[in-house]
C-alpha atoms as a PDB file:
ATOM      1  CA  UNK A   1      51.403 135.697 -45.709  1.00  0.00           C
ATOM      2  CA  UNK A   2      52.174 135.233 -41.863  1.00  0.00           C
ATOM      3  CA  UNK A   3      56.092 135.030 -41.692  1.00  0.00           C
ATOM      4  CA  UNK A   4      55.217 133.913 -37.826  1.00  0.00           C
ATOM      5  CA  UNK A   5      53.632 130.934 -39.539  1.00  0.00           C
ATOM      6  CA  UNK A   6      55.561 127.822 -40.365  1.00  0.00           C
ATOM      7  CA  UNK A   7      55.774 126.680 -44.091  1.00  0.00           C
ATOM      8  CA  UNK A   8      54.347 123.197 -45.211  1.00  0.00           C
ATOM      9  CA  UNK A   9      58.034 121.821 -46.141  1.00  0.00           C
ATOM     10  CA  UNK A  10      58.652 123.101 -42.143  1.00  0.00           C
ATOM     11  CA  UNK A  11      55.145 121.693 -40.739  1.00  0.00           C
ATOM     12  CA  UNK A  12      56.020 118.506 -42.323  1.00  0.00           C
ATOM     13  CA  UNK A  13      59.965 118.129 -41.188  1.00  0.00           C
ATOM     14  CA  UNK A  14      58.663 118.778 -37.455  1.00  0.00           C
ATOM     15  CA  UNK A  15      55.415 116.396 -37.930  1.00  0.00           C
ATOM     16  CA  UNK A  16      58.026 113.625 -38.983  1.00  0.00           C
ATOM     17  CA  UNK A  17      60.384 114.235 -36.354  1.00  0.00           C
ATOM     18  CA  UNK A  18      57.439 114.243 -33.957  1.00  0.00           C
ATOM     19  CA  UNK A  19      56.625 110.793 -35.292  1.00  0.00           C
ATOM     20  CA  UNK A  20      59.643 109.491 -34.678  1.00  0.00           C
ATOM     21  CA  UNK A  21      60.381 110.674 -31.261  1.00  0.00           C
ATOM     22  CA  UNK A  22      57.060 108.915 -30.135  1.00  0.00           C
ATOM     23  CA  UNK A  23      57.923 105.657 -32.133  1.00  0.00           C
ATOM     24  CA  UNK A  24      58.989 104.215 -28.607  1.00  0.00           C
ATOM     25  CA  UNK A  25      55.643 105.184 -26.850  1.00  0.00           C
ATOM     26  CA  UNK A  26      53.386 104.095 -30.237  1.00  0.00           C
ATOM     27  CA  UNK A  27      55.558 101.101 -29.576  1.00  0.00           C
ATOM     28  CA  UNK A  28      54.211  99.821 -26.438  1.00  0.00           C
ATOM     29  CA  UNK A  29      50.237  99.993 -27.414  1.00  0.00           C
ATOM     30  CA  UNK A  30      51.019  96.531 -29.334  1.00  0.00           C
ATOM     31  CA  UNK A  31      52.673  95.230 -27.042  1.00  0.00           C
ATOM     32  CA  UNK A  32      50.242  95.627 -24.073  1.00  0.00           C
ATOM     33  CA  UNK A  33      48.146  93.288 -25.891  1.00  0.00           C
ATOM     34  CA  UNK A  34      50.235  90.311 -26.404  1.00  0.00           C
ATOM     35  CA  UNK A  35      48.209  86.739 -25.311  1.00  0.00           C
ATOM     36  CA  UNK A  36      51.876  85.947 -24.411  1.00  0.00           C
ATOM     37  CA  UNK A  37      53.322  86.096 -20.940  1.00  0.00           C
ATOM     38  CA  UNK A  38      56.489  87.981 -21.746  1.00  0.00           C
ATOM     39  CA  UNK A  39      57.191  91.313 -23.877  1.00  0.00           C
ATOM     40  CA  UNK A  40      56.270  90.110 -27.564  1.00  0.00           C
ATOM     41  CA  UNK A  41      54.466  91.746 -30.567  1.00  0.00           C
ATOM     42  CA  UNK A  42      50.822  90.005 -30.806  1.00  0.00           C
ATOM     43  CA  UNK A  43      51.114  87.327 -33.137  1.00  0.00           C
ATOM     44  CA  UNK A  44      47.908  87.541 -34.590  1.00  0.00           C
ATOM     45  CA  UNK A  45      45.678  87.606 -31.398  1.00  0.00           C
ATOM     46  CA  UNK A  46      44.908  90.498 -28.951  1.00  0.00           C
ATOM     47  CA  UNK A  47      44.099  89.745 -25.621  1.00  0.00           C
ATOM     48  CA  UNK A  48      43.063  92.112 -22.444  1.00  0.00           C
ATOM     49  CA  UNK A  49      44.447  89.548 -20.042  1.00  0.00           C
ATOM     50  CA  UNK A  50      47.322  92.243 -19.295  1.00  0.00           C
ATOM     51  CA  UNK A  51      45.177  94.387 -18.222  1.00  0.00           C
ATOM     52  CA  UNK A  52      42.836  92.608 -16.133  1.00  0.00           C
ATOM     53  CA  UNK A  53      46.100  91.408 -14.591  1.00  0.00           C
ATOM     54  CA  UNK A  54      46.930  94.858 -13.559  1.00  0.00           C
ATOM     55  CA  UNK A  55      43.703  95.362 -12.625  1.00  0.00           C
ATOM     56  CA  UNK A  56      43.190  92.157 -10.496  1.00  0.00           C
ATOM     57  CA  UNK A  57      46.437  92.012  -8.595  1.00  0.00           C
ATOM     58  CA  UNK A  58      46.466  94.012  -5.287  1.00  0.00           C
ATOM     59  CA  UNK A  59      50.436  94.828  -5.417  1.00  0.00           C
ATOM     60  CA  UNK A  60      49.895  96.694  -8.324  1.00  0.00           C
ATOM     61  CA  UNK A  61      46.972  98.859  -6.846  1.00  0.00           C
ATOM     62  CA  UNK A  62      48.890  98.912  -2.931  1.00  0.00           C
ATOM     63  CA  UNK A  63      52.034 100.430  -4.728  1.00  0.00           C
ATOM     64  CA  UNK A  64      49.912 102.743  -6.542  1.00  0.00           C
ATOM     65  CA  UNK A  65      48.256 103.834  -3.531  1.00  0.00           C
ATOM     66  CA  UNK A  66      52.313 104.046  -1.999  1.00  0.00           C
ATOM     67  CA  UNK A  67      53.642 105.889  -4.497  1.00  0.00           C
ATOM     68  CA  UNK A  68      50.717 108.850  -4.243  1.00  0.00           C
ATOM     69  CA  UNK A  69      51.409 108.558  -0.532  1.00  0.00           C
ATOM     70  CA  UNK A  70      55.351 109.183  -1.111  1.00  0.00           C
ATOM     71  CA  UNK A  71      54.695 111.991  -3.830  1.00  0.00           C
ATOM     72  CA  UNK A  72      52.373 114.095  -2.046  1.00  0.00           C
ATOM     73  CA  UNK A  73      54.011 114.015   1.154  1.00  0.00           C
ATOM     74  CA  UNK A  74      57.394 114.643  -0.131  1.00  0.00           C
ATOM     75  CA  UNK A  75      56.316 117.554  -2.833  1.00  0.00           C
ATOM     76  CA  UNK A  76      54.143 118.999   0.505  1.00  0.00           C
ATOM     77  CA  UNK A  77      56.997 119.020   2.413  1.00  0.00           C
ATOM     78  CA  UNK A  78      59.549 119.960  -0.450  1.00  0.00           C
ATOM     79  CA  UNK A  79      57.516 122.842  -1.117  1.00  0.00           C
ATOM     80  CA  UNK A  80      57.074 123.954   2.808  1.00  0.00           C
ATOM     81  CA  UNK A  81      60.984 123.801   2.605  1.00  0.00           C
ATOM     82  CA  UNK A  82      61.559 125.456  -0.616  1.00  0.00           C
ATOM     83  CA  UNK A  83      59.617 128.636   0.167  1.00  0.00           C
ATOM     84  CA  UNK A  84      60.599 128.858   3.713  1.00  0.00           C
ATOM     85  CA  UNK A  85      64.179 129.481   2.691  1.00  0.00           C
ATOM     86  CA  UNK A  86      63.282 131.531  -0.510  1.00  0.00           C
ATOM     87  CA  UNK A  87      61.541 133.915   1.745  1.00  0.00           C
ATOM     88  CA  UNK A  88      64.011 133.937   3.980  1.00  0.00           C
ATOM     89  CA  UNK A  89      66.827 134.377   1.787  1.00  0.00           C
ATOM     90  CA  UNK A  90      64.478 137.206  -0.611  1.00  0.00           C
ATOM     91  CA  UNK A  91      63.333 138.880   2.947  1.00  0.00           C
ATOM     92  CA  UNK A  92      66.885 138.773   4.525  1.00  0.00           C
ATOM     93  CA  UNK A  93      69.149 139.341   2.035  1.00  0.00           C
ATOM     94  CA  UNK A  94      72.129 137.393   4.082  1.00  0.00           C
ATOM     95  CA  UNK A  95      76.021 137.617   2.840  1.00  0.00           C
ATOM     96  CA  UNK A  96      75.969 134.348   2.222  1.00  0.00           C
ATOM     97  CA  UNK A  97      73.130 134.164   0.522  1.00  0.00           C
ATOM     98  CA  UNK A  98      74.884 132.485  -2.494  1.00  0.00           C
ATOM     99  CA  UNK A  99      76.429 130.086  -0.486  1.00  0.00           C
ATOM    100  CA  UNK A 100      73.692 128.718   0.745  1.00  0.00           C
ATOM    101  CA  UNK A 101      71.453 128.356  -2.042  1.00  0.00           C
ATOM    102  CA  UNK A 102      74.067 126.632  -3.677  1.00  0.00           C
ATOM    103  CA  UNK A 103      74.175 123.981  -0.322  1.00  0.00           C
ATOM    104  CA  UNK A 104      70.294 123.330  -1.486  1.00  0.00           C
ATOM    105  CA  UNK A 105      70.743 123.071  -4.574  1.00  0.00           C
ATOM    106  CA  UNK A 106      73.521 120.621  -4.522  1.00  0.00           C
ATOM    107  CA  UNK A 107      71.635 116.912  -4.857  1.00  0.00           C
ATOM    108  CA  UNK A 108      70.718 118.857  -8.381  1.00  0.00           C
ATOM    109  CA  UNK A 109      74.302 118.441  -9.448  1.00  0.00           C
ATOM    110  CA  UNK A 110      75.637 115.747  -7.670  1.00  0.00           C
ATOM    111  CA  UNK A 111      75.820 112.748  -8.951  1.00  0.00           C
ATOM    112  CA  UNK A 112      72.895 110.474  -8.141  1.00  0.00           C
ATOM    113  CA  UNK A 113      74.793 107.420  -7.139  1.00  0.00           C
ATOM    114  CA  UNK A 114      76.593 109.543  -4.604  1.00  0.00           C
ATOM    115  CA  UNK A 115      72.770 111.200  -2.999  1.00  0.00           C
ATOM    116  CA  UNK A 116      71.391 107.855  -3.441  1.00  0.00           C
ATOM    117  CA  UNK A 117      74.077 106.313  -1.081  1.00  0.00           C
ATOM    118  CA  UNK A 118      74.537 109.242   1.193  1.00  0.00           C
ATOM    119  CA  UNK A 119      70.580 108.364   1.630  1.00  0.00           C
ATOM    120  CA  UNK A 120      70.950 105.232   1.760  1.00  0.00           C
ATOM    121  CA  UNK A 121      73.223 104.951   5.175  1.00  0.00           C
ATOM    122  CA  UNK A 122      71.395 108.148   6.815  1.00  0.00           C
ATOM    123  CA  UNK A 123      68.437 106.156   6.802  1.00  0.00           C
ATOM    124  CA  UNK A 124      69.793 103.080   8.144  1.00  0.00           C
ATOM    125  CA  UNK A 125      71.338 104.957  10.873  1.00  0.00           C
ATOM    126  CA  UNK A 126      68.175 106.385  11.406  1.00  0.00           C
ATOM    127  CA  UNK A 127      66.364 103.100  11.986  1.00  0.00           C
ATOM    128  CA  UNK A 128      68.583 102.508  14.991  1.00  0.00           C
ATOM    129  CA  UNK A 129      66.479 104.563  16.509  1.00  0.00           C
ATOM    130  CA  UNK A 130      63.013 104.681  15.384  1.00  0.00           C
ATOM    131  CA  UNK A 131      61.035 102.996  13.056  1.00  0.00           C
ATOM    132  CA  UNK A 132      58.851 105.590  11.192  1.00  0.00           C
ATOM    133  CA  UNK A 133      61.650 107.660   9.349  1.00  0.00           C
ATOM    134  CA  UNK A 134      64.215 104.380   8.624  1.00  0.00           C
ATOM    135  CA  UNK A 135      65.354 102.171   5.323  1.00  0.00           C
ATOM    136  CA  UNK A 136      62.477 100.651   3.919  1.00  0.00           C
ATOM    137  CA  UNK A 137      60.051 102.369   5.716  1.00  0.00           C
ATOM    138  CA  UNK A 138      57.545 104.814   4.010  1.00  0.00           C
ATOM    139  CA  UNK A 139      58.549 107.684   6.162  1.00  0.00           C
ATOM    140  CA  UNK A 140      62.141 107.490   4.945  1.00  0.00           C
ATOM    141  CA  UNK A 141      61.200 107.084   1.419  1.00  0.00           C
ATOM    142  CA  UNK A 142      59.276 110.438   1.465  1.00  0.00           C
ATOM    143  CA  UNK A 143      62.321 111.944   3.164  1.00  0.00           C
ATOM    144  CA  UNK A 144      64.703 110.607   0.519  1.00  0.00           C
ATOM    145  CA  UNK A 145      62.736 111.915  -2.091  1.00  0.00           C
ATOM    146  CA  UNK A 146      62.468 115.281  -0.170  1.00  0.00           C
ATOM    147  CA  UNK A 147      65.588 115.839  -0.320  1.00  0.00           C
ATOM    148  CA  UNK A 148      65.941 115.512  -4.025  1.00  0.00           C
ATOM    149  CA  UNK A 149      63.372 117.476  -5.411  1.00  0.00           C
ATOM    150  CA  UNK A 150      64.237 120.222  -2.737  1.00  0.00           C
ATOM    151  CA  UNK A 151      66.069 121.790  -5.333  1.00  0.00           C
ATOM    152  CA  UNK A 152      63.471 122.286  -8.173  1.00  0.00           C
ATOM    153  CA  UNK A 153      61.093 123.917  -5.835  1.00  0.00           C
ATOM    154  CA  UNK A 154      63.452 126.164  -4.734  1.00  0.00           C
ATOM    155  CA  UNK A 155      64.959 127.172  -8.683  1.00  0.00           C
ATOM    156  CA  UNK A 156      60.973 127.451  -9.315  1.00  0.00           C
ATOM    157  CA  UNK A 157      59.997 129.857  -6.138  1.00  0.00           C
ATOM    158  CA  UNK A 158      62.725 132.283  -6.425  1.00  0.00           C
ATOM    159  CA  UNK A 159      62.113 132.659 -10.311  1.00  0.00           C
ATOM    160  CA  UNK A 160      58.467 133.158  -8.767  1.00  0.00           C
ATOM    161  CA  UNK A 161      60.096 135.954  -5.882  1.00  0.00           C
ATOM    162  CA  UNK A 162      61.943 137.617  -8.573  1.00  0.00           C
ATOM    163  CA  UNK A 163      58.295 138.569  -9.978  1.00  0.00           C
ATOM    164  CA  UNK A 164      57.427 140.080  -6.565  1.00  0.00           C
ATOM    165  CA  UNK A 165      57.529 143.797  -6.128  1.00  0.00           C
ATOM    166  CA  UNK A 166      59.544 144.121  -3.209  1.00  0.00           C
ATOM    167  CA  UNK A 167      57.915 147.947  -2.170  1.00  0.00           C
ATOM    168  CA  UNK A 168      55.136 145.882  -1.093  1.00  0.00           C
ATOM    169  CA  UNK A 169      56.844 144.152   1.597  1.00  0.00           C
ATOM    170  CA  UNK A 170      58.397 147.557   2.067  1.00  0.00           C
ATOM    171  CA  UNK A 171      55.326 149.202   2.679  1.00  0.00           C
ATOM    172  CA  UNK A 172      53.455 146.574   5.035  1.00  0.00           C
ATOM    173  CA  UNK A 173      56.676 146.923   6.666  1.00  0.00           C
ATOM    174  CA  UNK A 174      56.844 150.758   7.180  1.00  0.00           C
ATOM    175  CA  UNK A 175      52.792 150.510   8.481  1.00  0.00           C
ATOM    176  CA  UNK A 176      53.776 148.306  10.966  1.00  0.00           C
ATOM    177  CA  UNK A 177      52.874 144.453   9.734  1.00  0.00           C
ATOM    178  CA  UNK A 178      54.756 141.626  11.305  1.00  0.00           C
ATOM    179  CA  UNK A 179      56.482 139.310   9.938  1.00  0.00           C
ATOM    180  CA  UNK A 180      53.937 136.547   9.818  1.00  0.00           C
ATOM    181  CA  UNK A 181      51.626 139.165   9.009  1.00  0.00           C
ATOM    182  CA  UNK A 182      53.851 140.298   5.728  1.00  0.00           C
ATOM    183  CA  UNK A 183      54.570 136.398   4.426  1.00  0.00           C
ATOM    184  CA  UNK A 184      50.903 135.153   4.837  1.00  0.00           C
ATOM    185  CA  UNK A 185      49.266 138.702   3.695  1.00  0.00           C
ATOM    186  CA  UNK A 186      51.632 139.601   1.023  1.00  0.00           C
ATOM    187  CA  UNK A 187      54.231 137.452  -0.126  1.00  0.00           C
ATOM    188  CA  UNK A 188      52.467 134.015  -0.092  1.00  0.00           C
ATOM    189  CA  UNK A 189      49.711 135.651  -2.190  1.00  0.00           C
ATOM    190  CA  UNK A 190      51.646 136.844  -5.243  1.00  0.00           C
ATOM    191  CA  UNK A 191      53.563 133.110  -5.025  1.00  0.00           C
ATOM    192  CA  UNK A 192      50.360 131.223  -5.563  1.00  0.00           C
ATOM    193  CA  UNK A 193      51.003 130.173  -9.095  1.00  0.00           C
ATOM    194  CA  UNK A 194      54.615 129.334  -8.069  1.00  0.00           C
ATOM    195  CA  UNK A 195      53.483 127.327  -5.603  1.00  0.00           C
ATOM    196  CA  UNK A 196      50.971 124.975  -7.380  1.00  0.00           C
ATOM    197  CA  UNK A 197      53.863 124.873 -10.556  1.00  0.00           C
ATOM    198  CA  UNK A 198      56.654 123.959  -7.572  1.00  0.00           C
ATOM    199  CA  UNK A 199      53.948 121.309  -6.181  1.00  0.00           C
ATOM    200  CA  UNK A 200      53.156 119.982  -9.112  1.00  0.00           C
ATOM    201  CA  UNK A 201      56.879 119.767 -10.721  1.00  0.00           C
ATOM    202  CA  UNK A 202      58.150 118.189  -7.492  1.00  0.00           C
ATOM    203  CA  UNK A 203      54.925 115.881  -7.675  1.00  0.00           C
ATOM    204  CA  UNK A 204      56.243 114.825 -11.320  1.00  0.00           C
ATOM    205  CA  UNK A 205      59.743 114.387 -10.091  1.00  0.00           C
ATOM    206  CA  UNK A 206      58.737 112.254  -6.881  1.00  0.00           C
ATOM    207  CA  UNK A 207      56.289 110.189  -8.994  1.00  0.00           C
ATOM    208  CA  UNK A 208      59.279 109.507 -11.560  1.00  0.00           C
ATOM    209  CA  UNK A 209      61.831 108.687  -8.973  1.00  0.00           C
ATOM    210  CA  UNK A 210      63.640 105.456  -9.314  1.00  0.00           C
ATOM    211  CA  UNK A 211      67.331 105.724  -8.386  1.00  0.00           C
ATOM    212  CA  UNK A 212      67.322 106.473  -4.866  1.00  0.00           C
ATOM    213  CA  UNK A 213      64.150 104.253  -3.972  1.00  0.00           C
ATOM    214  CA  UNK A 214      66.606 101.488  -5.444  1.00  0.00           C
ATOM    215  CA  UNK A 215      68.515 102.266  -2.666  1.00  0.00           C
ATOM    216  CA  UNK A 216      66.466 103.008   0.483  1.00  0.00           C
ATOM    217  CA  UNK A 217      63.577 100.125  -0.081  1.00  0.00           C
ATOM    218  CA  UNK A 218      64.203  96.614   0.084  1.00  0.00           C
ATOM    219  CA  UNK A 219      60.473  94.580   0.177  1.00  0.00           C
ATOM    220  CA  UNK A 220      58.199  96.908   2.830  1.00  0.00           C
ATOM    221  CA  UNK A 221      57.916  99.939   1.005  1.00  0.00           C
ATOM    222  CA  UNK A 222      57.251  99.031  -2.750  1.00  0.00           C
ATOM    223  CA  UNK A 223      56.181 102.066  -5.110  1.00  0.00           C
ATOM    224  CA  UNK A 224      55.189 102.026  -8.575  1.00  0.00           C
ATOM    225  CA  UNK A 225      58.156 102.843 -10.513  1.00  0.00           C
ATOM    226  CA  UNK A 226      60.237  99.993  -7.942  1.00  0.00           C
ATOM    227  CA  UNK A 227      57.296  97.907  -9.125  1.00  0.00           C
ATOM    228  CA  UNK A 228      57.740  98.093 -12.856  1.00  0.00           C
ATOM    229  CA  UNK A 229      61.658  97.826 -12.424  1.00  0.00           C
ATOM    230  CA  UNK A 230      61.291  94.983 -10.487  1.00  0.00           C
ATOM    231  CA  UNK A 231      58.886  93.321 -13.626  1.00  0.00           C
ATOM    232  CA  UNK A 232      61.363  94.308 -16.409  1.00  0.00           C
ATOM    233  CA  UNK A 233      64.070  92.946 -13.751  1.00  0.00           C
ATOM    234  CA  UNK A 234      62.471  89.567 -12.770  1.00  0.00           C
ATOM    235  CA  UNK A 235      59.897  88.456 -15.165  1.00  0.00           C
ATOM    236  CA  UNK A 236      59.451  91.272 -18.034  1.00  0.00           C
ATOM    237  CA  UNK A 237      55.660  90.997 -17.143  1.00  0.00           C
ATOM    238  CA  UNK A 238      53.983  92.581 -20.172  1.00  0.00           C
ATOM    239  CA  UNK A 239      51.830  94.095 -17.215  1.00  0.00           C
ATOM    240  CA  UNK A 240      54.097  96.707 -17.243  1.00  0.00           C
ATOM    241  CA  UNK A 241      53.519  97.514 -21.292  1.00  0.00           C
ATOM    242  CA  UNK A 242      49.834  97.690 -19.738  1.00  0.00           C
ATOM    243  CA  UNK A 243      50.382 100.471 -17.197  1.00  0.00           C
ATOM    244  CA  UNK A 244      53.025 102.529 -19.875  1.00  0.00           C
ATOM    245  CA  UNK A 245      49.778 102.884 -22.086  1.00  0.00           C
ATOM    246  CA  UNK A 246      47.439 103.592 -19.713  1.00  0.00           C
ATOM    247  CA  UNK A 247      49.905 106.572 -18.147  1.00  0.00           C
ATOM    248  CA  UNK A 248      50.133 107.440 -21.342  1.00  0.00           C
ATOM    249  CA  UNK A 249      46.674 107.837 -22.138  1.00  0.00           C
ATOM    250  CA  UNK A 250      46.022 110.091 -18.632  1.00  0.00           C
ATOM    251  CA  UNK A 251      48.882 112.131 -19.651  1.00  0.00           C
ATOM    252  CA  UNK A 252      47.745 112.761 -23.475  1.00  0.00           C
ATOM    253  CA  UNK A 253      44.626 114.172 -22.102  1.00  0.00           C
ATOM    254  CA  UNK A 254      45.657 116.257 -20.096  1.00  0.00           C
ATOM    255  CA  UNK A 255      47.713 117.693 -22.485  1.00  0.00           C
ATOM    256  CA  UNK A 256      44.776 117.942 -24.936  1.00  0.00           C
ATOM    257  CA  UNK A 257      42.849 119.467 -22.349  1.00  0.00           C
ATOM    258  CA  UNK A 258      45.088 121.989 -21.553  1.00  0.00           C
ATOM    259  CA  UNK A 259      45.846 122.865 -25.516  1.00  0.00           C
ATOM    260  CA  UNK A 260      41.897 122.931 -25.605  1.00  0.00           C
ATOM    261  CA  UNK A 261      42.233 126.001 -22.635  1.00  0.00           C
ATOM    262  CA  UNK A 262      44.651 127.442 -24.189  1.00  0.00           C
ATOM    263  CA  UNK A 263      43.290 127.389 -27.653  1.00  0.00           C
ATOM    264  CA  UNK A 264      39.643 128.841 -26.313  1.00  0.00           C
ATOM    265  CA  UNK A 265      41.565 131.556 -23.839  1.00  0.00           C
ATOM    266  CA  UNK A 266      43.314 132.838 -27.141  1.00  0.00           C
ATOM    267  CA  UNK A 267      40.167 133.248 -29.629  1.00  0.00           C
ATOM    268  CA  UNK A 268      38.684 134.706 -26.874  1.00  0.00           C
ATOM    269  CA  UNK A 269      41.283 137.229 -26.403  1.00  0.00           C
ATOM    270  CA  UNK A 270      41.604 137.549 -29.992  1.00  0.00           C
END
C-alpha cells in the first residue's frame, strides 16, 4: 500500500470539510434564481429574469468593460514597476537595499484604511491640476490600484531573481554586453514565468479590489466589484447572486482545465 496515499477515513474527513467550506458558494446557485426582486430562496419557481437583467442592463456590461480597463493597466504597470526595481536592486546590490524594499512593500502591511485615505487625498490634489490622473477618474483608479498590488509583484519577481544564476549576468558582463543588452538578453528571459504569475496575481488582486475604489470613485468611474457593493448596499439586487455564479462557473473551469493539464503532463511523464 502507498503510505503517500490518503486513507478512506482521511479522503472522507477532507471531502466533508471541502463541502462545507463551499456551502456559501453552493449557496448562491439558488438564489440566482429567485422570481423575487430581492435576495430570497426560490419559493417554488425558478426564473432567468436575473440573468437577463444582468445581461440587458448596460451598467453592468460598461463596469465590466471598466474594471478590465483598471486591471490590466494597473497589473501592466505594477509589473513594469515591480521588475524595474527587482533588477535594479538584484543587479546593484545597494546598502540599502533592505530599506527600500521594505518602502515598497509597505501598502502590504499597512493598514488599508490608512492607503485607502492616503489615496484618497493624493488624488484629489491631483485633480487640481489635471483631469486624467484625479478622484473619480479612471486614470487615478488604475494608479490607486497600482500602488497596492506593487507589492505582490515585487515578493513574486525577486522569489523569481533568486532562481537566476547570477554568472550569467557575470559573464555577458565580462564579454562586454550593456546594460540594456544584459536585462532584455538575459535576465528578462529566465523571469518569463515570473512575469506572467506577477501579471496574473496582480490581475487577480486589481480585479478583487474594493476598499480603496470605495474611496477614490464617487459616480464617473464605476467598476464591477463598486457595482455589486453598491447592489448589496442599495437594493440587494439578486443580480448580483447572478454574476457570483457565473464567476464562479469561469473560475471552476479553469481550474478543471488546469487539473486536466496537470493530470495528462503527469501520466505522460509517468
Amino acid at each position: 500500500m502507498n503510505r503517500l496515499r490518503p486513507g478512506l477515513v482521511a479522503t472522507l474527513l477532507a471531502s466533508l470539510v471541502a463541502l462545507f467550506l463551499l456551502m456559501p458558494l453552493i449557496a448562491v446557485v439558488p438564489v440566482s434564481f429567485t422570481a423575487r426582486r430581492y435576495l430570497s430562496l426560490p419559493d417554488g419557481h425558478w426564473s432567468w429574469r436575473h440573468y437577463e437583467a444582468l445581461f440587458s442592463d448596460p451598467d453592468w456590461g460598461h463596469s465590466l468593460l471598466t474594471s478590465l480597463q483598471v486591471d490590466l493597466l494597473a497589473s501592466l504597470l505594477a509589473v513594469i514597476l515591480a521588475t524595474a526595481f527587482c533588477i535594479g536592486i538584484w543587479m546593484l546590490r545597494p546598502r540599502l537595499a533592505g530599506l527600500m524594499t521594505g518602502v515598497v512593500l509597505l501598502p502590504m502591511v499597512a493598514p488599508p484604511v490608512v492607503s485607502s485615505l492616503t489615496l484618497y487625498f493624493f488624488l484629489t490634489r491631483l485633480s487640481q491640476w489635471n483631469s486624467i490622473i484625479a478622484y473619480d477618474k479612471l486614470g487615478g483608479v488604475v494608479v490607486a490600484h497600482m500602488v497596492m498590488i506593487v507589492p505582490y509583484a515585487v515578493v513574486v519577481l525577486m522569489v523569481a531573481l533568486s532562481q537566476v544564476d547570477r554568472r550569467m549576468d557575470l559573464a555577458a558582463q565580462s564579454m562586454g554586453a550593456s546594460v540594456p543588452r544584459r536585462i532584455f538578453g538575459v535576465i528578462l528571459p529566465n523571469l518569463r514565468f515570473g512575469l506572467l504569475g506577477a501579471f496574473f496575481l496582480c490581475f487577480l488582486l486589481s480585479w478583487d479590489e474594493i476598499g480603496v475604489t470605495l474611496f477614490v470613485t464617487s459616480v464617473e468611474t464605476i467598476t464591477l466589484p463598486r457595482r455589486m457593493w453598491m447592489g448589496l448596499r442599495d437594493n440587494v439586487d439578486p443580480a448580483i447572486a447572478a454574476l457570483s455564479v457565473i464567476l464562479i462557473l469561469i473560475v471552476t473551469v479553469i481550474v478543471v482545465l488546469r487539473a486536466l493539464i496537470l493530470l495528462r503532463r503527469a501520466r505522460k511523464a509517468g
